[in-house]
C-alpha atoms as a PDB file:
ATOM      1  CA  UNK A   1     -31.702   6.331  31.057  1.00  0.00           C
ATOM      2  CA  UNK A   2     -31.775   7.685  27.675  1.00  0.00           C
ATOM      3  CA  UNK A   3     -29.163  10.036  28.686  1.00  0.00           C
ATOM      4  CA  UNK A   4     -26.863   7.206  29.532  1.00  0.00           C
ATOM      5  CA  UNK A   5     -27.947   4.768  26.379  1.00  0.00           C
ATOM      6  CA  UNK A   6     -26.471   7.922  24.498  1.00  0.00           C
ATOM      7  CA  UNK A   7     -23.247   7.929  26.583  1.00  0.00           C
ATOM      8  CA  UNK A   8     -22.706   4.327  25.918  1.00  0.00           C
ATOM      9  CA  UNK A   9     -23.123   5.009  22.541  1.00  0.00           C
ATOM     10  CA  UNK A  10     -20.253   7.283  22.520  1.00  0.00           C
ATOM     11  CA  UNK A  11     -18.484   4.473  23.301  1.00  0.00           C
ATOM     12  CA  UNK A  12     -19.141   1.348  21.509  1.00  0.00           C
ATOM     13  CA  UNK A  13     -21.072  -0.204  18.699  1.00  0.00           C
ATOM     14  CA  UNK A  14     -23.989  -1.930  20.701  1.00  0.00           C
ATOM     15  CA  UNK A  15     -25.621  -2.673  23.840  1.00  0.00           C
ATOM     16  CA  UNK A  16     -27.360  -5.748  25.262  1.00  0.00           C
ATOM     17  CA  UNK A  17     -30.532  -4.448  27.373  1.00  0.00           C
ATOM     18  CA  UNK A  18     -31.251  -6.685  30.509  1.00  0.00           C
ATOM     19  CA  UNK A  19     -34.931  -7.847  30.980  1.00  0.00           C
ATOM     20  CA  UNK A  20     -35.840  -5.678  28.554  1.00  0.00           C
ATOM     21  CA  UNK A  21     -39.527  -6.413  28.552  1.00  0.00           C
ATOM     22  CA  UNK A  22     -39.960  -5.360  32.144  1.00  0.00           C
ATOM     23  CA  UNK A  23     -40.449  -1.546  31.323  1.00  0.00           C
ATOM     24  CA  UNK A  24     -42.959  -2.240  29.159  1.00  0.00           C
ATOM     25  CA  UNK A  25     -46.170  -0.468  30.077  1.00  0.00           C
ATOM     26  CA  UNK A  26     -48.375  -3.685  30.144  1.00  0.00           C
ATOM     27  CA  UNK A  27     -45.650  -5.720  32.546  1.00  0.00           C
ATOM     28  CA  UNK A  28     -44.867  -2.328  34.219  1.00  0.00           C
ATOM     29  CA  UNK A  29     -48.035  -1.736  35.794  1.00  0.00           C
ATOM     30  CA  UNK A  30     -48.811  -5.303  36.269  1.00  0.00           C
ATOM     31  CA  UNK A  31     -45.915  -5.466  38.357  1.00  0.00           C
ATOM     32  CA  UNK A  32     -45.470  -1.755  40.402  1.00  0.00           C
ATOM     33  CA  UNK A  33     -49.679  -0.805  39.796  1.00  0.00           C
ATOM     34  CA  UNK A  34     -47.752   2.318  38.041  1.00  0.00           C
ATOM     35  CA  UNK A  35     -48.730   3.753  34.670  1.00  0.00           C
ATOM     36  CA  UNK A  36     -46.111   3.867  33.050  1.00  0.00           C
ATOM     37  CA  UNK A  37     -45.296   5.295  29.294  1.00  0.00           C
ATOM     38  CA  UNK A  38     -43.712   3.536  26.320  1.00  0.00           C
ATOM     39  CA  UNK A  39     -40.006   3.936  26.868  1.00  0.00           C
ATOM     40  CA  UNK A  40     -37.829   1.765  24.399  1.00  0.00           C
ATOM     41  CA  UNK A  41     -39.301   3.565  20.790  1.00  0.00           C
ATOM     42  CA  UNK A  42     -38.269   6.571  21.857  1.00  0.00           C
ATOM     43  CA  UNK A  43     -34.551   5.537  23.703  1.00  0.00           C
ATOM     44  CA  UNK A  44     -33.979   3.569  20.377  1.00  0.00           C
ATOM     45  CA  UNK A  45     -34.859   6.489  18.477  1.00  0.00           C
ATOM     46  CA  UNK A  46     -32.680   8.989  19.780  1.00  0.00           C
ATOM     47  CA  UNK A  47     -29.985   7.121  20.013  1.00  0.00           C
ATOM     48  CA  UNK A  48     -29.792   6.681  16.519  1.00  0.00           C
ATOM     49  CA  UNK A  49     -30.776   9.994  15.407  1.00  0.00           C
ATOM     50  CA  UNK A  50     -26.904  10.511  16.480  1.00  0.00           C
ATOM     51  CA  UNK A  51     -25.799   6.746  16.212  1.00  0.00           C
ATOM     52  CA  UNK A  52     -27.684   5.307  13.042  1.00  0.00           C
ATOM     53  CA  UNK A  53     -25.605   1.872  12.881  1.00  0.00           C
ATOM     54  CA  UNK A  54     -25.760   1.483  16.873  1.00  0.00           C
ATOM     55  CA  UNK A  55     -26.946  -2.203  17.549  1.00  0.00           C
ATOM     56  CA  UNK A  56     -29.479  -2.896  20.936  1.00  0.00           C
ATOM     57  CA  UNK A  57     -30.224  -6.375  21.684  1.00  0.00           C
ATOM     58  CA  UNK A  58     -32.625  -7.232  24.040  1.00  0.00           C
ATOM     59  CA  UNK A  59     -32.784 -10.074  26.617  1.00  0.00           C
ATOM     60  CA  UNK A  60     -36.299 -11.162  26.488  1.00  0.00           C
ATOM     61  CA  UNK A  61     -38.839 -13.743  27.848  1.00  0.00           C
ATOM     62  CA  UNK A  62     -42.252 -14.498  28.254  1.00  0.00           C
ATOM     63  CA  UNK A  63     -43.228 -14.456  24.558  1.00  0.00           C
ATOM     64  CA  UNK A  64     -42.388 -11.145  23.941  1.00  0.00           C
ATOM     65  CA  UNK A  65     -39.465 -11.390  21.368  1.00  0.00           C
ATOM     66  CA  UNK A  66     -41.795  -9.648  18.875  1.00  0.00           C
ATOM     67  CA  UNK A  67     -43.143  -6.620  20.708  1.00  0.00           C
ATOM     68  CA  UNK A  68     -39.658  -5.494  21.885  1.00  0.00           C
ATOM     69  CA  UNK A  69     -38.302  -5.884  18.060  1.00  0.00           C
ATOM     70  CA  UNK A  70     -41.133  -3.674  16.856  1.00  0.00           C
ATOM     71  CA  UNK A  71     -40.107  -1.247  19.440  1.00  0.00           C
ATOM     72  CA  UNK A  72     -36.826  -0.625  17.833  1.00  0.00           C
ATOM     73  CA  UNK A  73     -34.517  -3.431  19.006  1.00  0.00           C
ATOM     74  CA  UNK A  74     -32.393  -4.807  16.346  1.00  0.00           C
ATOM     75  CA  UNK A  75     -32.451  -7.975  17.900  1.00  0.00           C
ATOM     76  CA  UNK A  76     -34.081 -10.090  20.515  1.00  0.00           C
ATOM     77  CA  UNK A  77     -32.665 -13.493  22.573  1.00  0.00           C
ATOM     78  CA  UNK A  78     -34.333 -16.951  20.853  1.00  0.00           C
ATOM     79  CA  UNK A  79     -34.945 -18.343  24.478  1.00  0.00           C
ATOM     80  CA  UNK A  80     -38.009 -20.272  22.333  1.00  0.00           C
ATOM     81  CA  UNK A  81     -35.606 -22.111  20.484  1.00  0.00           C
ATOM     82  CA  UNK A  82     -33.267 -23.019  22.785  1.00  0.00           C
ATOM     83  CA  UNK A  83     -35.756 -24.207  25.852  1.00  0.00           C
ATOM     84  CA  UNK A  84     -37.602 -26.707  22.649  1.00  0.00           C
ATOM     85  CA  UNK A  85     -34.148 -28.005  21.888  1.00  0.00           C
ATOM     86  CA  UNK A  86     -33.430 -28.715  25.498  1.00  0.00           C
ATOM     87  CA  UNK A  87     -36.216 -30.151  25.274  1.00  0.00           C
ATOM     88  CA  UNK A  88     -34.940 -32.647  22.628  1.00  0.00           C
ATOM     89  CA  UNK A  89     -37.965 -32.827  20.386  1.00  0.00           C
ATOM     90  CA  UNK A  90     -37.614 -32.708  16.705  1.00  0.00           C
ATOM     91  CA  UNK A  91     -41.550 -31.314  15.946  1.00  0.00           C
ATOM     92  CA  UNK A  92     -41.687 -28.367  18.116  1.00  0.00           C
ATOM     93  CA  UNK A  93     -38.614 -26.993  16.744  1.00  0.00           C
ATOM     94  CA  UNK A  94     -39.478 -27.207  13.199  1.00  0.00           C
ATOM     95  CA  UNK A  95     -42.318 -25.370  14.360  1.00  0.00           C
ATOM     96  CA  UNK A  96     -40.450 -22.567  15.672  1.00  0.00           C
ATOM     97  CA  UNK A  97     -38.652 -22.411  12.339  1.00  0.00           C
ATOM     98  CA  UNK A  98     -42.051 -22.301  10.486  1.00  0.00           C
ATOM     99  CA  UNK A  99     -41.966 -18.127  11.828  1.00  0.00           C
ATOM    100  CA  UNK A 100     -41.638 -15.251   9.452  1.00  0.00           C
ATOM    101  CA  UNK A 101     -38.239 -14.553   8.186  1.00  0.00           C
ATOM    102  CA  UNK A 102     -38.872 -11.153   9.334  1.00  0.00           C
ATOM    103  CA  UNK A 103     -38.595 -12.527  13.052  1.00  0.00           C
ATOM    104  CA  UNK A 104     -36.580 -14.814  12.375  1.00  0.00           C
ATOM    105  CA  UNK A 105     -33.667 -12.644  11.300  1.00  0.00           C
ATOM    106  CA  UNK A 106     -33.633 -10.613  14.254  1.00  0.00           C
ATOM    107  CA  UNK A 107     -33.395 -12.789  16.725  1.00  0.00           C
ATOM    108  CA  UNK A 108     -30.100 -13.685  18.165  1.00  0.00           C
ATOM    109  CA  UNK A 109     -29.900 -17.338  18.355  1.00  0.00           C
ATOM    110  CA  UNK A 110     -27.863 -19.379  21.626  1.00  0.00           C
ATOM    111  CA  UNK A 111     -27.212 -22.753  23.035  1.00  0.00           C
ATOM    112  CA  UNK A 112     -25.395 -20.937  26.229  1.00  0.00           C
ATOM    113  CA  UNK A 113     -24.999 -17.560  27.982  1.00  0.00           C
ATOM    114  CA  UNK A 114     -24.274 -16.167  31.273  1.00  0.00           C
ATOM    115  CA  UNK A 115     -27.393 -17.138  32.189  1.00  0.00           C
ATOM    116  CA  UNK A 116     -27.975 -20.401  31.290  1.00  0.00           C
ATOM    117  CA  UNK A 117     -25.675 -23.700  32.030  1.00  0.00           C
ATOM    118  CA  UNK A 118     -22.934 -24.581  30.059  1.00  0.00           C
ATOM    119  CA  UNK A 119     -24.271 -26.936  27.121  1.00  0.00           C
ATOM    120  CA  UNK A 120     -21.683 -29.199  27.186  1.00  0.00           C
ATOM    121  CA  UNK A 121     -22.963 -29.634  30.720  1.00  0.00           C
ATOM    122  CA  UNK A 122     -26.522 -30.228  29.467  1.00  0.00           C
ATOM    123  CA  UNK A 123     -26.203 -31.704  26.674  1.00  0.00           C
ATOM    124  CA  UNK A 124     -24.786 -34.991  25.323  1.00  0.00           C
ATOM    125  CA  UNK A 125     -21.513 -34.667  22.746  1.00  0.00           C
ATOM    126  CA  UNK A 126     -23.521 -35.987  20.188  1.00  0.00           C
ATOM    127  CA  UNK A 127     -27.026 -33.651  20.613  1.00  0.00           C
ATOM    128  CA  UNK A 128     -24.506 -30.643  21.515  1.00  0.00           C
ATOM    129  CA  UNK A 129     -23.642 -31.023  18.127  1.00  0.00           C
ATOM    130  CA  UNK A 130     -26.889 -31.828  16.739  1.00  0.00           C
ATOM    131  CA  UNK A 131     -28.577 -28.746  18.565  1.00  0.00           C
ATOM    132  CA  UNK A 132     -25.854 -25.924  17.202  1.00  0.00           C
ATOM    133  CA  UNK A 133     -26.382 -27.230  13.807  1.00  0.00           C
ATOM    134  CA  UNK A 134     -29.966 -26.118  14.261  1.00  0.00           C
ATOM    135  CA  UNK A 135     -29.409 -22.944  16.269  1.00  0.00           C
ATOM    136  CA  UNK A 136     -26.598 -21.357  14.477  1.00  0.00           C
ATOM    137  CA  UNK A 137     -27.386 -22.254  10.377  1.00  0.00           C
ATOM    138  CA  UNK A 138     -30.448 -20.815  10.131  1.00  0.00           C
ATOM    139  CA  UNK A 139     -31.133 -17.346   9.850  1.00  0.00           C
ATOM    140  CA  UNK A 140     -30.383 -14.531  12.641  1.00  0.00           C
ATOM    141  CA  UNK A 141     -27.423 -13.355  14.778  1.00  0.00           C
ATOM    142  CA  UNK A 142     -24.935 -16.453  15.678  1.00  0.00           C
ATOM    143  CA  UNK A 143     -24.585 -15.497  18.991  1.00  0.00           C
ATOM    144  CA  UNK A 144     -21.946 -17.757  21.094  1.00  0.00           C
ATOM    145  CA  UNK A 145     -20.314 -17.220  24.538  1.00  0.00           C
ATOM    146  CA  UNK A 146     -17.024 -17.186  26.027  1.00  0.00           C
ATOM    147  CA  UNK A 147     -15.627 -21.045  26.501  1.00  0.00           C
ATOM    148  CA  UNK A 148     -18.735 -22.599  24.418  1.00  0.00           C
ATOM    149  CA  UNK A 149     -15.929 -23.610  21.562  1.00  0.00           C
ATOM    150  CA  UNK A 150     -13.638 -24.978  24.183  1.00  0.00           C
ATOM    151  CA  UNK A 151     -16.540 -27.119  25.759  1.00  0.00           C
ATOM    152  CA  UNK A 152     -16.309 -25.462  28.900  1.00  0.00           C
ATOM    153  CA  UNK A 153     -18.685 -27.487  31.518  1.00  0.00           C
ATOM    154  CA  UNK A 154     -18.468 -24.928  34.530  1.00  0.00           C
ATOM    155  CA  UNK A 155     -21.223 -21.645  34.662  1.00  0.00           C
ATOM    156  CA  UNK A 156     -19.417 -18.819  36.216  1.00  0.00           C
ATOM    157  CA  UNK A 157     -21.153 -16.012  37.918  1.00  0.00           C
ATOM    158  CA  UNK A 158     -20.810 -12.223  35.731  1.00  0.00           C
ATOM    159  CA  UNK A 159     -20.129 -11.035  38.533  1.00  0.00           C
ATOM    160  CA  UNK A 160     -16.396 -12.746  39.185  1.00  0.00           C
ATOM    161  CA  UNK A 161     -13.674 -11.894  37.175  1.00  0.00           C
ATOM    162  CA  UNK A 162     -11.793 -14.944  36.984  1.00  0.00           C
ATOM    163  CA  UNK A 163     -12.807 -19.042  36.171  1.00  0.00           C
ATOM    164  CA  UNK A 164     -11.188 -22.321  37.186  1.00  0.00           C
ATOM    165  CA  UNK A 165      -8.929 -23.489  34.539  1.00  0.00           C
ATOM    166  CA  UNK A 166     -10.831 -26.409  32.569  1.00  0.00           C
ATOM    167  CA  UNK A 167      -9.218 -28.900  29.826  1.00  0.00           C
ATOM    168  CA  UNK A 168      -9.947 -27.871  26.384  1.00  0.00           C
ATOM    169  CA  UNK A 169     -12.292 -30.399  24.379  1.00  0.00           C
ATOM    170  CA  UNK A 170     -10.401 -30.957  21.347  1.00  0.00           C
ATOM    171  CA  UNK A 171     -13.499 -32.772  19.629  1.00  0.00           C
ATOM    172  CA  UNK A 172     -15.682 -29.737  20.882  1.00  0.00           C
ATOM    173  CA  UNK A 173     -13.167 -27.002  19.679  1.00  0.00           C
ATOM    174  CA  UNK A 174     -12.892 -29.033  16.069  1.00  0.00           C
ATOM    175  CA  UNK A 175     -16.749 -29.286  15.585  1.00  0.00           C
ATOM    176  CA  UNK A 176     -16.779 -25.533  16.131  1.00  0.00           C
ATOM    177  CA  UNK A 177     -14.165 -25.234  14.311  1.00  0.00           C
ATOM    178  CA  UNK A 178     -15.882 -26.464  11.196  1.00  0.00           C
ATOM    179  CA  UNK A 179     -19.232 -24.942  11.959  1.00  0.00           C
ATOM    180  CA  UNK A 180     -17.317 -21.777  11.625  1.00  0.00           C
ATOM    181  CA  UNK A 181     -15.755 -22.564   8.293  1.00  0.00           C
ATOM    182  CA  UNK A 182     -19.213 -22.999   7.384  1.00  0.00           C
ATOM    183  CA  UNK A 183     -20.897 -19.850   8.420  1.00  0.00           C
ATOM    184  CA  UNK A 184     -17.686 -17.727   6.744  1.00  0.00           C
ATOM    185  CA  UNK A 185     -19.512 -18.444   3.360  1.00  0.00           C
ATOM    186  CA  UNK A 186     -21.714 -15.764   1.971  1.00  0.00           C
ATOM    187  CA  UNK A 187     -24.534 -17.938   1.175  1.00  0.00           C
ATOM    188  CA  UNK A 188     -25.837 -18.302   5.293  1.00  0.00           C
ATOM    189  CA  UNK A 189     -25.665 -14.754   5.214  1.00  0.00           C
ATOM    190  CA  UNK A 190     -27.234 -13.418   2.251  1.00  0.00           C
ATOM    191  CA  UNK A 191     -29.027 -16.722   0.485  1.00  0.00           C
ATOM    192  CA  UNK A 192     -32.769 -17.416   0.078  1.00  0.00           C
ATOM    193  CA  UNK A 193     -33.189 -19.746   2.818  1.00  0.00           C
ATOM    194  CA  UNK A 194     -36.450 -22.193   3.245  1.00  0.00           C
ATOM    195  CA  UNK A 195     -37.113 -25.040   5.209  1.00  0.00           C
ATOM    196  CA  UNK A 196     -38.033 -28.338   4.180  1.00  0.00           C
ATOM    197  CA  UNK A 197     -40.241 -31.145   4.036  1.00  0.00           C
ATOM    198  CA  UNK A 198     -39.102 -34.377   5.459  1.00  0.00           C
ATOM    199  CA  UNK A 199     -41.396 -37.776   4.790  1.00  0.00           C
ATOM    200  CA  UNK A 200     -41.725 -40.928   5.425  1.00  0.00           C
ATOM    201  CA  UNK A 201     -39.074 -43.357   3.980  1.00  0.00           C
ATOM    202  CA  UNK A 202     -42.167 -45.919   3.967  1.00  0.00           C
ATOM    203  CA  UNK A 203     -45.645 -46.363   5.034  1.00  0.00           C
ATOM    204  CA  UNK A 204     -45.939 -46.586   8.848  1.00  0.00           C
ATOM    205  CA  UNK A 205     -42.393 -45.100   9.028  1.00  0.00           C
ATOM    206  CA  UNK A 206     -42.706 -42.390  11.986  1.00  0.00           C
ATOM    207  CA  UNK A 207     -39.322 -41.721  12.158  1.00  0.00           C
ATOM    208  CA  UNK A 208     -39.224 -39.058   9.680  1.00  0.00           C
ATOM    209  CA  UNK A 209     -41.209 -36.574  12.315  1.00  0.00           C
ATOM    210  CA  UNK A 210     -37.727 -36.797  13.831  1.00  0.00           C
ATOM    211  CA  UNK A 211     -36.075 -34.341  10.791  1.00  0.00           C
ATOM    212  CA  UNK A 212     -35.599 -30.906  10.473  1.00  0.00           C
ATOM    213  CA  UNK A 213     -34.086 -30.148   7.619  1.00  0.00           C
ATOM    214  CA  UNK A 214     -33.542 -26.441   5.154  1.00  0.00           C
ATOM    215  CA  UNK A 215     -31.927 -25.204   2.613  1.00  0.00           C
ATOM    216  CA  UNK A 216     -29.993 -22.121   1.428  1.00  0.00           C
ATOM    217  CA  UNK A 217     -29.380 -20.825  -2.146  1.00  0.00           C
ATOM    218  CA  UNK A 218     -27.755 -18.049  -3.752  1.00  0.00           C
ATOM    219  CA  UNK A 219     -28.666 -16.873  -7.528  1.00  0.00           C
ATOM    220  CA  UNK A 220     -25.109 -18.050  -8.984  1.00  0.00           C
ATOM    221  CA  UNK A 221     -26.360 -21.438  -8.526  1.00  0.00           C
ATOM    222  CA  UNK A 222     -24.679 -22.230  -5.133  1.00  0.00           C
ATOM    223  CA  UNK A 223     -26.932 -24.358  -3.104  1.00  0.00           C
ATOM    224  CA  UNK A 224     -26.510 -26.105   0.566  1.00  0.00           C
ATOM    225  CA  UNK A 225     -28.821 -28.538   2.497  1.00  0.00           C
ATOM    226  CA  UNK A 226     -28.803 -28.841   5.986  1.00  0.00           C
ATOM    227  CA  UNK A 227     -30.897 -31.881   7.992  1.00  0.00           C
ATOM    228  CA  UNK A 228     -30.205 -33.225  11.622  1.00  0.00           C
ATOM    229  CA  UNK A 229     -32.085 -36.187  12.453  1.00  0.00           C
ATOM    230  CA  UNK A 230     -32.736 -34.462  16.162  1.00  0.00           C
ATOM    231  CA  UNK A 231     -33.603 -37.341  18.324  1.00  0.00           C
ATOM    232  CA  UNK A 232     -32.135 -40.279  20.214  1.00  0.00           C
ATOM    233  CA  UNK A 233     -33.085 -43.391  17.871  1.00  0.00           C
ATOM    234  CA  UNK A 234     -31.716 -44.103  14.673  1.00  0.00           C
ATOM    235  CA  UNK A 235     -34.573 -42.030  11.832  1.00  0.00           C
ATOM    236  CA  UNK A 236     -35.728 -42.573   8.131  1.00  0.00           C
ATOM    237  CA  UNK A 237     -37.231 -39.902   5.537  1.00  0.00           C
ATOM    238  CA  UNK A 238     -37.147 -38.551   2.438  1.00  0.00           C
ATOM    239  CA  UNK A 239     -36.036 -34.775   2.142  1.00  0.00           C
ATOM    240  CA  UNK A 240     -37.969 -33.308  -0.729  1.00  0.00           C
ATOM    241  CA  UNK A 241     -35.364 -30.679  -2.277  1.00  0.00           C
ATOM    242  CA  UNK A 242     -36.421 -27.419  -3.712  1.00  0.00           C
ATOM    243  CA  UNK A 243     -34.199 -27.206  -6.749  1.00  0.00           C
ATOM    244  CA  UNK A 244     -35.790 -28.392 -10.106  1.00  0.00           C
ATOM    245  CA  UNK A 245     -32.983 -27.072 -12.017  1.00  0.00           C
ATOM    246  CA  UNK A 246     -31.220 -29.865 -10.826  1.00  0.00           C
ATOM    247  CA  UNK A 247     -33.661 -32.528 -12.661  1.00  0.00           C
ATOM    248  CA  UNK A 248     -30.953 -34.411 -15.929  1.00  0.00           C
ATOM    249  CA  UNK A 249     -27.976 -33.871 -13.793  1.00  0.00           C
ATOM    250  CA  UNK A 250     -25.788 -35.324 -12.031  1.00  0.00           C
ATOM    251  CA  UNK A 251     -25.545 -34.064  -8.886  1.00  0.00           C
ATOM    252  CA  UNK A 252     -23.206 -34.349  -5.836  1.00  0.00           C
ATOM    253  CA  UNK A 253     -23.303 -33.614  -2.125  1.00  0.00           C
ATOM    254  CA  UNK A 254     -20.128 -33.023  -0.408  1.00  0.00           C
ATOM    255  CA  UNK A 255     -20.977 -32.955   3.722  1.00  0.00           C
ATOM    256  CA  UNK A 256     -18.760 -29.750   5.055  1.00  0.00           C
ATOM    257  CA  UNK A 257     -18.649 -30.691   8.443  1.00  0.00           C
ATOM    258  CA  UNK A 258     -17.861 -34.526   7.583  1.00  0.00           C
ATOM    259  CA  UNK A 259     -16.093 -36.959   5.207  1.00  0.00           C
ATOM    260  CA  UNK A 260     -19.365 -38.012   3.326  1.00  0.00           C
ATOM    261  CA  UNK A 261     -19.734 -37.015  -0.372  1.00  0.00           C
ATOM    262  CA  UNK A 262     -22.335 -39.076  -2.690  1.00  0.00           C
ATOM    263  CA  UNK A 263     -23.047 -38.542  -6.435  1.00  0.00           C
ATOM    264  CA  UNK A 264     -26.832 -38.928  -6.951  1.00  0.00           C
ATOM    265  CA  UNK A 265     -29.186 -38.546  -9.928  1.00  0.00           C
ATOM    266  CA  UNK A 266     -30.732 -35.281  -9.921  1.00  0.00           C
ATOM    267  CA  UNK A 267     -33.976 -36.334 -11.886  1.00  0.00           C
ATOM    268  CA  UNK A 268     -34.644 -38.497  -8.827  1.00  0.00           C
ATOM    269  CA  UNK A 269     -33.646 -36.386  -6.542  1.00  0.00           C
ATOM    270  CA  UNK A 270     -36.545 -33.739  -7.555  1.00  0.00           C
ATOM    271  CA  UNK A 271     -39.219 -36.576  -8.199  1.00  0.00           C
ATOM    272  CA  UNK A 272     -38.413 -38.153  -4.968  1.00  0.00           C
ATOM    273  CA  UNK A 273     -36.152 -36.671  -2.835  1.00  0.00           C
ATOM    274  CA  UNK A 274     -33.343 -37.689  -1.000  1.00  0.00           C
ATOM    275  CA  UNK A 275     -32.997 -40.895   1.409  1.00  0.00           C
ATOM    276  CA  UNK A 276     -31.287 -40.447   4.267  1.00  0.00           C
ATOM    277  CA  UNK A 277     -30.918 -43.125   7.557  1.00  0.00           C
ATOM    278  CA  UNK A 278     -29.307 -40.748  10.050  1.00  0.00           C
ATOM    279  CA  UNK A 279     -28.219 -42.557  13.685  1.00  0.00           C
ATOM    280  CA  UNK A 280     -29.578 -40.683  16.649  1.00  0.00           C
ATOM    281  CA  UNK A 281     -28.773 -37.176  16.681  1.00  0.00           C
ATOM    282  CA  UNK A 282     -26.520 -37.466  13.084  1.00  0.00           C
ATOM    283  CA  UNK A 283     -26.718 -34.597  10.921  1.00  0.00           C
ATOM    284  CA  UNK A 284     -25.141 -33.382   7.341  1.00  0.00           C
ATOM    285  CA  UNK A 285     -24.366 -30.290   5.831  1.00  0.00           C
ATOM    286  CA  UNK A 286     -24.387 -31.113   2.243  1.00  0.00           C
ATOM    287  CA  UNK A 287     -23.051 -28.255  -0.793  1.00  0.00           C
ATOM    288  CA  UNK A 288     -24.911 -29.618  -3.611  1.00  0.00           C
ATOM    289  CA  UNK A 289     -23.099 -28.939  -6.783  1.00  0.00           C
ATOM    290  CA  UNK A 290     -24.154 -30.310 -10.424  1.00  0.00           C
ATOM    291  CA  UNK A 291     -21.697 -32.257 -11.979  1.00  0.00           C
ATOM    292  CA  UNK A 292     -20.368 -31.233 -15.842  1.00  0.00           C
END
């Protein structure tokens, strides 16, 4: 097998490892009573003692994202993510954001794959939307599959080689349109990225559990706020912003993937934060500039 990992590697610049976790020793002999060795550190190794920028991605369940990236993979599937935001529960996927950046930025995030239905299938248009604003802005590998832009609703089987046509969701191909503008710009790449607090807009407000919400910035003073209100009822909070620079300025957010743009004072912006009242699954993607 290692053999043939190097003749692929001949060939191409990566290699996506099925079920990866099942040769590992511990599932291995739970599931043949074998003994079995440690196989990918060494495969991953070799390879790239004569490939050093070859990428291996592993397909990966059960909790074992971690193991397998420790064992040389440059990046594991985020089947944790994407099963809490089927899920369509705000908390636990904050939580899942709360991780390390060090896991975080090698794992290859996903709403859909060959595997799994067709999200525009699954999900509504407006927590479709919602959901790839959390999956794909974050950090780790954007990782999107054939007809997901298009809003594709039928799951075809790898193993044909041809699909039925399907009409092309103009709304779906423009939303991914702009996501993409977005992620073109340096700073969801290579900016400090954190996430955020979001809380109540009042006392007795629950609503604001319903938030997830992070920022990126980049040291030439280029700063972007992301929040999705990631529920079905209309939510209230207060996102407390990380940039005290900003305090005696006026400050705007523009929204890059909508029309909104608001001038706000930046002294109460760092004090207090910043309202928002976001309709079920709304969202903004705000470039915060100060004003001269």
């Amino acid at each position: 097998m290692i053999g043939e990992l190097l003749r692929i590697a001949k060939q191409c610049d990566g290699v996506r490892c099925n079920m990866a976790m099942l040769v590992l020793p511990e599932i291995f002999e739970r599931t043949w009573h074998i003994h079995a060795e440690l196989f990918w550190p060494q495969a991953t190794q070799r390879v790239r003692k004569q490939f050093p920028a070859f990428i291996f991605m592993a397909e990966v369940y059960w909790d074992m994202e971690w193991t397998l990236q420790q064992q040389g993979f440059d990046y594991a599937y985020d089947k944790r993510l994407y099963d809490r935001l089927r899920e369509g529960h705000a908390r636990p996927v904050r939580e899942h954001l709360y991780a390390g950046l060090d896991y975080q930025q090698k794992l290859a995030r996903f709403l859909e794959n060959h595997d799994e239905p067709r999200v525009a299938a699954t999900f509504t248009p407006e927590m479709h939307q919602a959901a790839a604003i959390v999956t794909f802005l974050p950090p780790g590998l954007r990782f999107f599959h054939q007809g997901q832009f298009e809003g594709r609703k039928k799951r075809i089987s790898p193993h044909l080689i041809r699909a039925p046509l399907e009409p092309v969701s103009e709304a779906c191909q423009q939303f991914y349109e702009d996501l993409l503008a977005v992620l073109r710009e340096p700073i969801v790449r290579d900016g400090q990225w954190r996430l955020l607090d979001c809380v109540p807009a009042w006392e007795g407000n629950w609503t604001s559990d319903c938030f997830i919400s992070w920022s990126w910035e980049k040291n030439d003073g280029q700063r972007q706020m992301i929040v999705v209100n990631y529920a079905p009822n209309q939510s209230q909070c207060f996102v407390q912003l990380p940039f005290s620079e900003l305090a005696g300025q006026a400050v705007r957010l523009k929204d890059l993937m909508g029309l909104a743009s608001y001038d706000r004072d930046g002294s109460a912006l760092v004090s207090r934060g910043l309202y928002l009242d976001l309709p079920p699954w709304g969202y903004h993607v705000f470039q915060i500039t100060a004003l001269p």
